[in-house]
Structures are given as C-alpha cells and as structure tokens.
C-alpha atoms as a PDB file:
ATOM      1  CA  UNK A   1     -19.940   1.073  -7.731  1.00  0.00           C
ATOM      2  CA  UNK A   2     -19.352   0.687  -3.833  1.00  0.00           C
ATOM      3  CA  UNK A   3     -21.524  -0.258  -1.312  1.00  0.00           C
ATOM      4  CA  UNK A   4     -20.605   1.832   1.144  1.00  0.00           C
ATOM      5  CA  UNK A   5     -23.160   0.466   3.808  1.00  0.00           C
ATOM      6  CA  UNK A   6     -20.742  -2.138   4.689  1.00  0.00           C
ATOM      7  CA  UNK A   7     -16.911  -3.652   3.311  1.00  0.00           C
ATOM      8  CA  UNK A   8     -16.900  -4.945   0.042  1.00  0.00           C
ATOM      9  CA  UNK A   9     -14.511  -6.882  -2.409  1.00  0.00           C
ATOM     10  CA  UNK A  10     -14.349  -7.065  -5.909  1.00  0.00           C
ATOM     11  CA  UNK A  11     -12.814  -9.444  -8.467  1.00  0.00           C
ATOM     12  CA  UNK A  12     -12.733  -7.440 -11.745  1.00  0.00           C
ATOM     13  CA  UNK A  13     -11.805  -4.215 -12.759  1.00  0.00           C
ATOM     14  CA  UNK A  14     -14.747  -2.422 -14.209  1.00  0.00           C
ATOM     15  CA  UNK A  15     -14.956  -0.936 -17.733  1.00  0.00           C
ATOM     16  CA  UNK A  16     -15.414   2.718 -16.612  1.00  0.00           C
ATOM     17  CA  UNK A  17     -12.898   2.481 -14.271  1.00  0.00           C
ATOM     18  CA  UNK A  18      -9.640   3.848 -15.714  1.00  0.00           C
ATOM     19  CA  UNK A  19      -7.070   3.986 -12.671  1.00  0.00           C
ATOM     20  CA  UNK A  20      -6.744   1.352  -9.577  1.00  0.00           C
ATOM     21  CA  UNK A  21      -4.838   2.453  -6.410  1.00  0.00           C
ATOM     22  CA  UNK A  22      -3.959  -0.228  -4.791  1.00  0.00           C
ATOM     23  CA  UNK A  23      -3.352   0.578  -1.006  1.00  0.00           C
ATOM     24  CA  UNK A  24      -0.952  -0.844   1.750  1.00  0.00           C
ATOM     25  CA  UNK A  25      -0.022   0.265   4.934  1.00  0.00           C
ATOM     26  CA  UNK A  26       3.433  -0.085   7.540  1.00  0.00           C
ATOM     27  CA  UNK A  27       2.796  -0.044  11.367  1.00  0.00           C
ATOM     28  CA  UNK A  28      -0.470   0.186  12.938  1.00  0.00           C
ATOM     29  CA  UNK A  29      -2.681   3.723  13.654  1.00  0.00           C
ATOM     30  CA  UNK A  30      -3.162   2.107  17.424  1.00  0.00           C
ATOM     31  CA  UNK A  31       0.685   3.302  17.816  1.00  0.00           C
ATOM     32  CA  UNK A  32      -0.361   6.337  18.306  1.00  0.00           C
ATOM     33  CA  UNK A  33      -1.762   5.459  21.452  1.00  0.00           C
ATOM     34  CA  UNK A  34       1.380   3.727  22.698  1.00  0.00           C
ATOM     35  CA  UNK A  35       3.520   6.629  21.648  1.00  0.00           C
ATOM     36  CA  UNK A  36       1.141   8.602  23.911  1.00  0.00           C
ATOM     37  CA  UNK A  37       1.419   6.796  26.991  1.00  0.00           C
ATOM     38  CA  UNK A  38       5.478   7.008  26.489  1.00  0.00           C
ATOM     39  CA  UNK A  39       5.173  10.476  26.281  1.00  0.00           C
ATOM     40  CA  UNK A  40       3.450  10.618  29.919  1.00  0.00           C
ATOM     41  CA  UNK A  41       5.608   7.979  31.203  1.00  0.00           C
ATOM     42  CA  UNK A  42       8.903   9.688  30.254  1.00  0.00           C
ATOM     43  CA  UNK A  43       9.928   6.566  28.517  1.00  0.00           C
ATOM     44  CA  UNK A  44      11.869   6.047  25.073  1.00  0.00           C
ATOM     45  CA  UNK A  45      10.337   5.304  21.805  1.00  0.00           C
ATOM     46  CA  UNK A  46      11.009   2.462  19.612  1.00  0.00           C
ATOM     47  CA  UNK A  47      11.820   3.919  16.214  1.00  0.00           C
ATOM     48  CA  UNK A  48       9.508   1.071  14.936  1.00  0.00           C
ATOM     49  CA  UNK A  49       6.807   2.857  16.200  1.00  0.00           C
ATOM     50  CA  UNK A  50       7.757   6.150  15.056  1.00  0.00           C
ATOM     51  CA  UNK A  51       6.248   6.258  11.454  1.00  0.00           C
ATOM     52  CA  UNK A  52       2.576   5.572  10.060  1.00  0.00           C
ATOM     53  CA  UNK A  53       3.116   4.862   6.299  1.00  0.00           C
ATOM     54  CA  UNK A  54       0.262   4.207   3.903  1.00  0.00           C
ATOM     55  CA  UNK A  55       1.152   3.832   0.485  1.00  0.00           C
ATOM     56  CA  UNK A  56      -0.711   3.552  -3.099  1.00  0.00           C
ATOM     57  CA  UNK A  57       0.567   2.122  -6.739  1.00  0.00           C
ATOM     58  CA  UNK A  58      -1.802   3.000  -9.316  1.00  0.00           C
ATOM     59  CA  UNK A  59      -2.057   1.351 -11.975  1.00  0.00           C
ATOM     60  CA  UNK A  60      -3.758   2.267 -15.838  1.00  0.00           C
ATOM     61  CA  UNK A  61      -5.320  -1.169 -16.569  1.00  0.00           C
ATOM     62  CA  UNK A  62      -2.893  -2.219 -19.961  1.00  0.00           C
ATOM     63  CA  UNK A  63      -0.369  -1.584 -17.407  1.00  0.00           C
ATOM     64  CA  UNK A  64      -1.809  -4.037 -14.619  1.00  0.00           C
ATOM     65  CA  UNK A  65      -1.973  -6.663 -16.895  1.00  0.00           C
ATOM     66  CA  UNK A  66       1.162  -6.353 -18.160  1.00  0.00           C
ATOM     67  CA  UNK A  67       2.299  -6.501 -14.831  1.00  0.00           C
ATOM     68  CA  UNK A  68       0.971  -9.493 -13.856  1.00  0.00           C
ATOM     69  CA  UNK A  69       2.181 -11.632 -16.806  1.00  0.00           C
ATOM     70  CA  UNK A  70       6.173 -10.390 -15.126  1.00  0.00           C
ATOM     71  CA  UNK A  71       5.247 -11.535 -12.010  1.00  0.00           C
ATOM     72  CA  UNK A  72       3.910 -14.690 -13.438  1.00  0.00           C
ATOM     73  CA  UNK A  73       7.178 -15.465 -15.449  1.00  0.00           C
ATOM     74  CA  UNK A  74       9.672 -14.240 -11.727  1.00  0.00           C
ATOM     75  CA  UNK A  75       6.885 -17.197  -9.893  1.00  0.00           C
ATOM     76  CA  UNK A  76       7.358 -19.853 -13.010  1.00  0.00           C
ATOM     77  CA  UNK A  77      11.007 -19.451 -12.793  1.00  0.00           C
ATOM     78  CA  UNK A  78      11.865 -19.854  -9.400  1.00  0.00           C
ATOM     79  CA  UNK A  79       8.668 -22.628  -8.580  1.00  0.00           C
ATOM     80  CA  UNK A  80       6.736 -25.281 -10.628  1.00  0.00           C
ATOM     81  CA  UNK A  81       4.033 -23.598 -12.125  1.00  0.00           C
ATOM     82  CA  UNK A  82       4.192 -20.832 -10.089  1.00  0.00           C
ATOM     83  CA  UNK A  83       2.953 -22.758  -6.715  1.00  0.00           C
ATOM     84  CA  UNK A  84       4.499 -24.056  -3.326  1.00  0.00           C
ATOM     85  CA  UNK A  85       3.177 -26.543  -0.674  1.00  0.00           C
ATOM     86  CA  UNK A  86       1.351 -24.774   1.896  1.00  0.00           C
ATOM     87  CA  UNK A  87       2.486 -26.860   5.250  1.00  0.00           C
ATOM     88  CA  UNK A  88      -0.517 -25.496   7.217  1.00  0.00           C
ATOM     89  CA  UNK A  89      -3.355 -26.618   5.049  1.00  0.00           C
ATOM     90  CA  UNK A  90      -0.507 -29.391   2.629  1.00  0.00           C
ATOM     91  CA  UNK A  91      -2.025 -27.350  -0.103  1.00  0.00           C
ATOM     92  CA  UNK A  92      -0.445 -25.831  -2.986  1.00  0.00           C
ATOM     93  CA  UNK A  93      -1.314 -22.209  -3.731  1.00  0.00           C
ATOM     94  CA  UNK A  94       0.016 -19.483  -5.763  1.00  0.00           C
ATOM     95  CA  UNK A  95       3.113 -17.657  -4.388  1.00  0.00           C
ATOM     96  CA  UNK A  96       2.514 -14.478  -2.648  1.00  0.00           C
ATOM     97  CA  UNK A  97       5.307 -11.832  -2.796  1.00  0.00           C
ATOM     98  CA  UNK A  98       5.069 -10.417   0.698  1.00  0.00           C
ATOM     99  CA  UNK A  99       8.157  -8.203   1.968  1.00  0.00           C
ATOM    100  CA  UNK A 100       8.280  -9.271   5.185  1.00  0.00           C
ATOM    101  CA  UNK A 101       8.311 -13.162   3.932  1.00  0.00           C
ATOM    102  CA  UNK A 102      10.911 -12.326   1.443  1.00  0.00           C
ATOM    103  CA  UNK A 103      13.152 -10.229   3.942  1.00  0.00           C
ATOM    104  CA  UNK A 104      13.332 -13.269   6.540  1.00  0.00           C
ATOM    105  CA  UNK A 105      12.858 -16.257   3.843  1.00  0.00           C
ATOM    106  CA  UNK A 106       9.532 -17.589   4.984  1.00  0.00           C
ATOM    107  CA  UNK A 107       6.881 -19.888   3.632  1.00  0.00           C
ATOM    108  CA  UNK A 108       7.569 -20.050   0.036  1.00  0.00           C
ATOM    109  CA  UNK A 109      10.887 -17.999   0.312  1.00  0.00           C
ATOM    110  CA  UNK A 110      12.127 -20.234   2.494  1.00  0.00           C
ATOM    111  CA  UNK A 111      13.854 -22.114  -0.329  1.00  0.00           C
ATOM    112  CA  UNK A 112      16.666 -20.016  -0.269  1.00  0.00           C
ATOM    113  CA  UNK A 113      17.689 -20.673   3.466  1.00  0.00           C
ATOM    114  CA  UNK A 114      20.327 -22.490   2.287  1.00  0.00           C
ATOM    115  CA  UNK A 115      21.443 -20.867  -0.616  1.00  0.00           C
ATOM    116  CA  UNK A 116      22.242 -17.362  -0.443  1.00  0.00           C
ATOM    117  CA  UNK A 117      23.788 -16.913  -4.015  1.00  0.00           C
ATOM    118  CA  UNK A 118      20.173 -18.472  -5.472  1.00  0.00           C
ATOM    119  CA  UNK A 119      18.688 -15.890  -2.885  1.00  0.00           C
ATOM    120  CA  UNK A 120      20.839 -13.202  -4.635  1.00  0.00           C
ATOM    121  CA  UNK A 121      19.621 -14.006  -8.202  1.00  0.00           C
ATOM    122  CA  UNK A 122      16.136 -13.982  -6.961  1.00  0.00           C
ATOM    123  CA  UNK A 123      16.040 -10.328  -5.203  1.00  0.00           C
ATOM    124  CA  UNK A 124      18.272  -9.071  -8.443  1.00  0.00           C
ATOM    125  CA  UNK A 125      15.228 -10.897 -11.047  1.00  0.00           C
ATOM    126  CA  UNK A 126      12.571  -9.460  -8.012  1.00  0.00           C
ATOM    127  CA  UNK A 127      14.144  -5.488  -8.398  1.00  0.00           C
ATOM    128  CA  UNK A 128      14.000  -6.143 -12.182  1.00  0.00           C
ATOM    129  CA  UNK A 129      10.573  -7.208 -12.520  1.00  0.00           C
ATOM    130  CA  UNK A 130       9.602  -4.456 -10.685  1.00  0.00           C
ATOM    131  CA  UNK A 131      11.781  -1.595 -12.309  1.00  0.00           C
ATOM    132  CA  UNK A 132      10.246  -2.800 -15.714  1.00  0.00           C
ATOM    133  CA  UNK A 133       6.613  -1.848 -14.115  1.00  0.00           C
ATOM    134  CA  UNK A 134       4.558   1.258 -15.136  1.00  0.00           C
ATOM    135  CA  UNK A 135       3.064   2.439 -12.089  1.00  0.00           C
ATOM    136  CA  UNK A 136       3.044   5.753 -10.304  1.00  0.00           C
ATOM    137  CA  UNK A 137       3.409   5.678  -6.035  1.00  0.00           C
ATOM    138  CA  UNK A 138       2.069   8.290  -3.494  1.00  0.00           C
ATOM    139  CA  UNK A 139       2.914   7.641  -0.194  1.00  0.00           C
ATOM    140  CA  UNK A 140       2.134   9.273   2.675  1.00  0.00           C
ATOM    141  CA  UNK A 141       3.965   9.213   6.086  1.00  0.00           C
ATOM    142  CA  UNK A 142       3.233   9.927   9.710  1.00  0.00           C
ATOM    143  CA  UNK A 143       5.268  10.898  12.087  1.00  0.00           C
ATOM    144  CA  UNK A 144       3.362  10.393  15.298  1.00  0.00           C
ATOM    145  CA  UNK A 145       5.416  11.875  18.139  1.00  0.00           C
ATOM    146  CA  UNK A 146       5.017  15.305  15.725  1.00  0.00           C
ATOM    147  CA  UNK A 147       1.564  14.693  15.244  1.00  0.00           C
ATOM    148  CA  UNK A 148       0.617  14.728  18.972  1.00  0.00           C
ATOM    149  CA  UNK A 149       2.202  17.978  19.287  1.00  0.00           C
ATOM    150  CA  UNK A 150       2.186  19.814  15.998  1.00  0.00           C
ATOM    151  CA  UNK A 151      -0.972  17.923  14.049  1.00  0.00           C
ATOM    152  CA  UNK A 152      -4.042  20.945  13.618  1.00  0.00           C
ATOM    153  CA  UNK A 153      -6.249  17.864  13.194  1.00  0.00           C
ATOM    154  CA  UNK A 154      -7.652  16.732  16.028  1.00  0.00           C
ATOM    155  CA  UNK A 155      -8.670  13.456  14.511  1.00  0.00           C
ATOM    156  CA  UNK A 156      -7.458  10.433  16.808  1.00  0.00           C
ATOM    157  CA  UNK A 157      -7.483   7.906  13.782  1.00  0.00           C
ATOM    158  CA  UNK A 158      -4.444   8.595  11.181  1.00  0.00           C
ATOM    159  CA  UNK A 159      -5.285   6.327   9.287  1.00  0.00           C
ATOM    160  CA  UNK A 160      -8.154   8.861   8.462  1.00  0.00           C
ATOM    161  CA  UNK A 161      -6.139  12.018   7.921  1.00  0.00           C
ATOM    162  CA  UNK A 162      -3.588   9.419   5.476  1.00  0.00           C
ATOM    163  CA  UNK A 163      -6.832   8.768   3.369  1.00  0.00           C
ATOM    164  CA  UNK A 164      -7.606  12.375   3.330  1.00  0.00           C
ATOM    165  CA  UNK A 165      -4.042  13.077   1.820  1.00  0.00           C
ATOM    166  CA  UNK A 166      -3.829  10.089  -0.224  1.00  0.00           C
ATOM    167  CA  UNK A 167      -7.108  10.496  -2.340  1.00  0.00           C
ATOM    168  CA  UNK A 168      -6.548  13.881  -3.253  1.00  0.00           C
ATOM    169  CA  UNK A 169      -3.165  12.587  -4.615  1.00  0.00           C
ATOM    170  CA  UNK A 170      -4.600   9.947  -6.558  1.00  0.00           C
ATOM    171  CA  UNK A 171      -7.440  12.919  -8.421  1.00  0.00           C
ATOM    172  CA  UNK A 172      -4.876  15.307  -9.247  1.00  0.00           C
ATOM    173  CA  UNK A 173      -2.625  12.150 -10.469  1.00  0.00           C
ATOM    174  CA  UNK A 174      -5.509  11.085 -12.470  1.00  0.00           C
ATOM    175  CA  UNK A 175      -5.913  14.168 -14.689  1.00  0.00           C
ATOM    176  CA  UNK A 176      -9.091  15.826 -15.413  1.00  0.00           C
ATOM    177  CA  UNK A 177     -11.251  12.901 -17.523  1.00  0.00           C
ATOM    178  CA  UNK A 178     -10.066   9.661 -15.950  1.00  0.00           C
ATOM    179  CA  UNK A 179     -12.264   7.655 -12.861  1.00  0.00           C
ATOM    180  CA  UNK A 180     -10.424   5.593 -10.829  1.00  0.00           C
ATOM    181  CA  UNK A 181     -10.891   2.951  -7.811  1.00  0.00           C
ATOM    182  CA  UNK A 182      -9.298   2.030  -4.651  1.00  0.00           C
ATOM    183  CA  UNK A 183      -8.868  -1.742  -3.187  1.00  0.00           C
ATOM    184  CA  UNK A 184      -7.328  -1.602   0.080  1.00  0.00           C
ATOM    185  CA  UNK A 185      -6.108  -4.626   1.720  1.00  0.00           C
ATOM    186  CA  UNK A 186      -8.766  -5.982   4.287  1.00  0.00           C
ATOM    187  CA  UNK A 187      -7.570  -5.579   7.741  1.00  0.00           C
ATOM    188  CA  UNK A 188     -10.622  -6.585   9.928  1.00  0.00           C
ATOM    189  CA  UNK A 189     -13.966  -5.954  10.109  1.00  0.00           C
ATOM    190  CA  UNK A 190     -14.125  -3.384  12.729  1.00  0.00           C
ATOM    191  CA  UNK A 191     -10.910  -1.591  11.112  1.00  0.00           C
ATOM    192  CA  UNK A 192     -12.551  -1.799   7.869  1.00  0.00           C
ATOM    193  CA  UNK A 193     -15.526  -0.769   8.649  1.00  0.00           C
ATOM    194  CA  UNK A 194     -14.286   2.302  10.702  1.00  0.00           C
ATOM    195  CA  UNK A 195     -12.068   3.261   7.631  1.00  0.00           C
ATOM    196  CA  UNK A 196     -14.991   2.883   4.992  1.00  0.00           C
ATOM    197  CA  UNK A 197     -17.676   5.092   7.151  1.00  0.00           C
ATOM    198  CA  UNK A 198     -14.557   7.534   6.986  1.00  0.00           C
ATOM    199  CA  UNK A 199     -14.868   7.570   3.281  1.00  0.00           C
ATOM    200  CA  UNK A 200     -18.412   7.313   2.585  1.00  0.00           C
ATOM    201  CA  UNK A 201     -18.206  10.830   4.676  1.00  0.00           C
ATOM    202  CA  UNK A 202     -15.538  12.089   2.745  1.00  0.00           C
ATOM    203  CA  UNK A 203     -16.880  10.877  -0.781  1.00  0.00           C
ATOM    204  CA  UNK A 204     -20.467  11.661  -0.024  1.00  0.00           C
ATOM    205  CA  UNK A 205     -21.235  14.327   1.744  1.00  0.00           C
ATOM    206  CA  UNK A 206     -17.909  16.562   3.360  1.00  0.00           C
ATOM    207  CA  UNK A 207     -15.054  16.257   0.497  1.00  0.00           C
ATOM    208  CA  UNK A 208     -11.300  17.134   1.931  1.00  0.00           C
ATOM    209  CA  UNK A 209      -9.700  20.488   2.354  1.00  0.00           C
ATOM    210  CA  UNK A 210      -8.853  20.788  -1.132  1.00  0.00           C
ATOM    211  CA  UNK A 211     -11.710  18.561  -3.017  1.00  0.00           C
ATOM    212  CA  UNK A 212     -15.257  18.857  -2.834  1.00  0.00           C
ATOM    213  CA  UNK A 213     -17.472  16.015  -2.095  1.00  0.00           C
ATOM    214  CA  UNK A 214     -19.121  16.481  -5.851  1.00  0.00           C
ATOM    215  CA  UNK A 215     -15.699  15.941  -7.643  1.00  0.00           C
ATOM    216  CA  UNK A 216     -14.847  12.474  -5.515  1.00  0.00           C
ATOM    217  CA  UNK A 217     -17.811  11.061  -6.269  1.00  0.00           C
ATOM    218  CA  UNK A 218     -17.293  12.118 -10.433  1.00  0.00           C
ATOM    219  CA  UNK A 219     -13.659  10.499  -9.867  1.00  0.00           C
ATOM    220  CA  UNK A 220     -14.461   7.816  -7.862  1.00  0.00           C
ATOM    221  CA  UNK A 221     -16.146   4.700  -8.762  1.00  0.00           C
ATOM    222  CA  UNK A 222     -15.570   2.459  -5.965  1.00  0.00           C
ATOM    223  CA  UNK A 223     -13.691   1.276  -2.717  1.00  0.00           C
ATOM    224  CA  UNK A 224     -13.154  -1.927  -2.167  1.00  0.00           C
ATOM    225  CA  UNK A 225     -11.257  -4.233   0.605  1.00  0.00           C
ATOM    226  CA  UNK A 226      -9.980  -7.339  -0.724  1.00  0.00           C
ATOM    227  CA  UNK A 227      -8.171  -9.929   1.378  1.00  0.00           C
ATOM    228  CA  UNK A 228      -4.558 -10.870   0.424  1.00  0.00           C
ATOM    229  CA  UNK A 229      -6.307 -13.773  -1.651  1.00  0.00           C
ATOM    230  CA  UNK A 230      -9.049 -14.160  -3.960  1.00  0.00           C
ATOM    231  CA  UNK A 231     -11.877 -17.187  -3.925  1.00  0.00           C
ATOM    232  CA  UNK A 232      -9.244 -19.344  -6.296  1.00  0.00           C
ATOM    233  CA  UNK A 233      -6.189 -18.893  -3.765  1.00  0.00           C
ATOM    234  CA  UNK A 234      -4.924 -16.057  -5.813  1.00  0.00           C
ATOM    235  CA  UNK A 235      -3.338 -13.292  -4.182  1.00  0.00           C
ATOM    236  CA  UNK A 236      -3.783  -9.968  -5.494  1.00  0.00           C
ATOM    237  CA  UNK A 237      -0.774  -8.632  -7.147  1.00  0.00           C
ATOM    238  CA  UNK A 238      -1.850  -4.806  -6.428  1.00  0.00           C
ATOM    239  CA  UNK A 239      -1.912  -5.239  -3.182  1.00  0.00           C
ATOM    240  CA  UNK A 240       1.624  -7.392  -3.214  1.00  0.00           C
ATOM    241  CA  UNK A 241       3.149  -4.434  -5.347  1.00  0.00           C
ATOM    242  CA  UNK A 242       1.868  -1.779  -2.741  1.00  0.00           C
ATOM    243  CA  UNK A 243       3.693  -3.896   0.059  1.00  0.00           C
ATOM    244  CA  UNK A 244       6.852  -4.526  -1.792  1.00  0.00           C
ATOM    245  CA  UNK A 245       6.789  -0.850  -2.447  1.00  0.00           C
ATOM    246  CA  UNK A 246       5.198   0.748   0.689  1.00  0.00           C
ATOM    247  CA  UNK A 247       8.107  -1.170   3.244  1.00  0.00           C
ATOM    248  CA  UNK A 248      11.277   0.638   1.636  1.00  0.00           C
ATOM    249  CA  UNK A 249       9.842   3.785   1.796  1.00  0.00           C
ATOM    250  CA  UNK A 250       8.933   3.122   5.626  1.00  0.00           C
ATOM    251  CA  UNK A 251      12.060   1.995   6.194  1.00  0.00           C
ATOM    252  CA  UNK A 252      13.691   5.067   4.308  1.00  0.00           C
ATOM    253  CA  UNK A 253      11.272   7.401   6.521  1.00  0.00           C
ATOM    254  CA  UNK A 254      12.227   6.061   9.602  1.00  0.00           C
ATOM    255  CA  UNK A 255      15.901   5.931   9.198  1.00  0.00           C
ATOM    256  CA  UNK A 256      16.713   8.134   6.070  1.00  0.00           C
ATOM    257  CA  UNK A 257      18.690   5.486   4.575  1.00  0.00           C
ATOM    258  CA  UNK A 258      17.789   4.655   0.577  1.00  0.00           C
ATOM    259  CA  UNK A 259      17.984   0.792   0.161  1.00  0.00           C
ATOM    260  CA  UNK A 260      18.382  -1.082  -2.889  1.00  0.00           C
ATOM    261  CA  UNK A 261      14.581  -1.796  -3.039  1.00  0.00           C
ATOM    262  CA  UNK A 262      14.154   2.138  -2.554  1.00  0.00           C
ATOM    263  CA  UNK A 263      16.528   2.957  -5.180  1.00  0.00           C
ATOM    264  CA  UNK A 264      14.167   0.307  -7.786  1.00  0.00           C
ATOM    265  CA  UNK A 265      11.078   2.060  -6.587  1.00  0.00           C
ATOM    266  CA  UNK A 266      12.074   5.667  -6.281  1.00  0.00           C
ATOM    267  CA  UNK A 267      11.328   6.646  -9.953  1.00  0.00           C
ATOM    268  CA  UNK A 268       8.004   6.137  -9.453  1.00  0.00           C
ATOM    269  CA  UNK A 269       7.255   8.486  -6.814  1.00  0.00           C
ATOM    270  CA  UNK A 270       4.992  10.920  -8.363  1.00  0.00           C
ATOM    271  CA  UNK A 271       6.613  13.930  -9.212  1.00  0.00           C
ATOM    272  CA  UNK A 272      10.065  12.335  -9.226  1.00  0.00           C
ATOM    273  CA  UNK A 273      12.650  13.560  -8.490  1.00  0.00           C
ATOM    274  CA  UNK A 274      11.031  16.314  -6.335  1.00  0.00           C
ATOM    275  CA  UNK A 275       8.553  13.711  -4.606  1.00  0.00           C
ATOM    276  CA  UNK A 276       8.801  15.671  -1.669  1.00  0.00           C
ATOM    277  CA  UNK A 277       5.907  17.061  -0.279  1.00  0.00           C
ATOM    278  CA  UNK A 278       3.778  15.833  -3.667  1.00  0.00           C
ATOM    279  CA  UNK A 279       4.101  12.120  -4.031  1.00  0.00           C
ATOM    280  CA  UNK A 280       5.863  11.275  -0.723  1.00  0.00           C
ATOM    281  CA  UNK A 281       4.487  13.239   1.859  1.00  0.00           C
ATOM    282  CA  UNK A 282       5.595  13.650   5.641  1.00  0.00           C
ATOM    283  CA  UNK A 283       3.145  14.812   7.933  1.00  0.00           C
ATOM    284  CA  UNK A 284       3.296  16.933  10.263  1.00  0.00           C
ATOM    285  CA  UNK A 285       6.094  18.507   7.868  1.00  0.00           C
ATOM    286  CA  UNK A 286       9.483  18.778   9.887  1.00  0.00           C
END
C-alpha cells in the first residue's frame, strides 16, 4: 500500500494487486506557462509545445510477464546478453528501449548509425514485439492554447486534471472486482511530490467528478514513482512500453498523422476502434 506522505518506489508487484498502469508523459505541464506568455506577446507557437500527453499501458500480471520474456529475446538478439557498454560510467547495463534514443540512434541504438537496413530489421522485430503484447492504453491529451481559453478548471497544473481523467479510465477499465496500481516514472522530487499530494487528495478524501473518494481507495492499492532503473541497473519495462507507446500518439495529436508505430499501437486503445473520447481523450474537446 502507498505511502502517500512522501514518493515511493516499489520493486514487486503485490499479490492483491490485479492491474498495473504504467504511466508516461510527452512535453512538460510548465508549457503551459510559455504558451501563456505567447499569447500576451502576440507571438507564434511552436507546435511542440502545443500538446500535454500523458499516457497509461495496463497490464494484467500473466500478461507483464509475458511481456518481458519478448523484450528479453528483441535485447538478446540484437546485443550480447541483452547489455551494451555504458561510455559514461564504461559499464555494461541492460538496454533501455527509450523512443527518443531509438528515433535518433543513441546510446545503445547507436549501433545502427551505419547500417540502416540492420536499423530496418530492428524497428520491424521492435513493432512486432510489441503488436504481440496484451495490454490496453488510455491516453489523455492536452491541448493547452484551448485550455487557457475553453478549460472550466481553473487548475494551473495539467498534469493534475490528466490524472483526474486518467484514473477514472483505468477503474472503469478494470471492471467491478479487480484492484489495480499505478507506477509513474519519477520526474523529480518537487514534481513528484506536487503530483502525489494531488492524489493522496483525490484518493483520500475528494474523489473526481465521476468517482468517489471511497471507490479509489477500494480500487487502488498503491502509487508508486520508480526511476527509469531499478537497484540492479534494470530498467522498468512498464514504464519503457508507456514511452514507446505514449510518443506516437503525441505525435499523432499534434499533427494528425498515424505513423507506423501508431498503426502497431492503435488496437490497444481502449475502446478501439471508437477510442475517441474513451481511451484517447482530447481535452478541452475541439
């Protein structure tokens, strides 16, 4: 059960614990502010800036494991044992599957600088590894230029009002018996410990519009904040599936164009194909 005096991690996945969400986010809730001083200043806005996306995979925990045994095989077959040499420490440490590495061949991806066609194979492997996955994705997505003008919150932080969407998601995905957690990926202290005195409000004492503070904390069984890797250099492959999945819809968002990583992930939108509005939301609606 969380702690919800202060951040916490955890390691395991708990035997009364049926569901994981595991949470990332694209772009920063401080755009907001930006996007406001633009606005005064008559000046353009960066699409970039545009969207606030946070996005969960939940996972059933046969399903998890399963899931890490793929991504064990895609790391074994493209690096010894799974591992590359770390240049900033000369350490070698598991291979992380970050988007953003991947996209511009970085630290371990950089291997495929020079070969494009090995590139190629690995992306094609990547899309099926993750198209064999059972996993269900809500994502919700901010568009903050609306959301100065048309938002009837008058929260400041998004990243608040996301949460508020996102965990009523996750208990009506859950269905009726099922108790499920949430590991987000930790940010910083002071962002972390902003978002979790968000939740212990929610949770705890005022609920959401639709969800009273009695049933989250039935349906709930902890919140957690893990950073990207664990005590034994192992990154957590939750929170590397909830990047590899949260990015394309961002990108899709912001420029209503479905890439091929969309098109491997779009199945598992909740409520496919009419994700709209359930499992992909976009706030303030147009």
């Amino acid at each position: 059960m969380t702690c919800y005096e202060k951040p916490t991690s955890s390691n395991t996945w708990e035997n009364n614990v049926d569901y994981s969400m595991f949470i990332d986010e694209n772009n920063s809730p401080s755009s907001l502010n930006v996007i406001k001083r633009k606005i005064v200043n008559h000046e353009e806005i960066d699409v970039n800036l545009s969207v606030f996306t946070v996005t969960g995979c939940i996972f059933a925990k046969n399903n998890y494991q399963l899931a890490k045994e793929r991504f064990d095989k895609l790391r074994e077959k493209y690096w010894n044992n799974g591992m590359w040499l770390n240049p900033k420490n000369n350490e070698l440490e598991k291979v992380c599957f970050h988007s953003e590495d991947i996209r511009g061949k970085k630290k371990a991806f950089a291997i495929f600088k020079e070969d494009e066609k090995q590139y190629e194979h690995f992306i094609i492997d990547l899309d099926k590894t993750i198209n064999s996955l059972k996993y269900k994705i809500i994502s919700i997505n901010i568009n903050l230029k609306d959301y100065i003008f048309k938002s009837k919150y008058n929260e400041g932080n998004v990243y608040k009002i996301a949460f508020n969407f996102i965990i009523e998601r996750f208990i009506y995905g859950m269905g009726d018996k099922n108790v499920g957690a949430i590991i987000f990926e930790a940010r910083g202290k002071k962002e972390d410990s902003e978002l979790l005195e968000h939740i212990d409000l929610i949770i705890n004492r005022t609920g959401t519009e639709y969800i009273t503070s009695d049933e989250l904390k039935a349906k709930i069984n902890g919140v957690y904040f893990n950073k990207k890797f664990n005590k034994n250099k192992t990154p957590y492959l939750g929170l590397q599936i909830a990047d590899l999945s949260s990015y394309p819809i961002h990108r899709f968002i912001k420029f209503d164009t479905k890439g091929r990583d969309f098109l491997t992930i779009e199945k598992k939108i909740h409520c496919y194909p009419k994700y709209l509005g359930k499992g992909l939301k976009i706030y303030p609606k147009k």
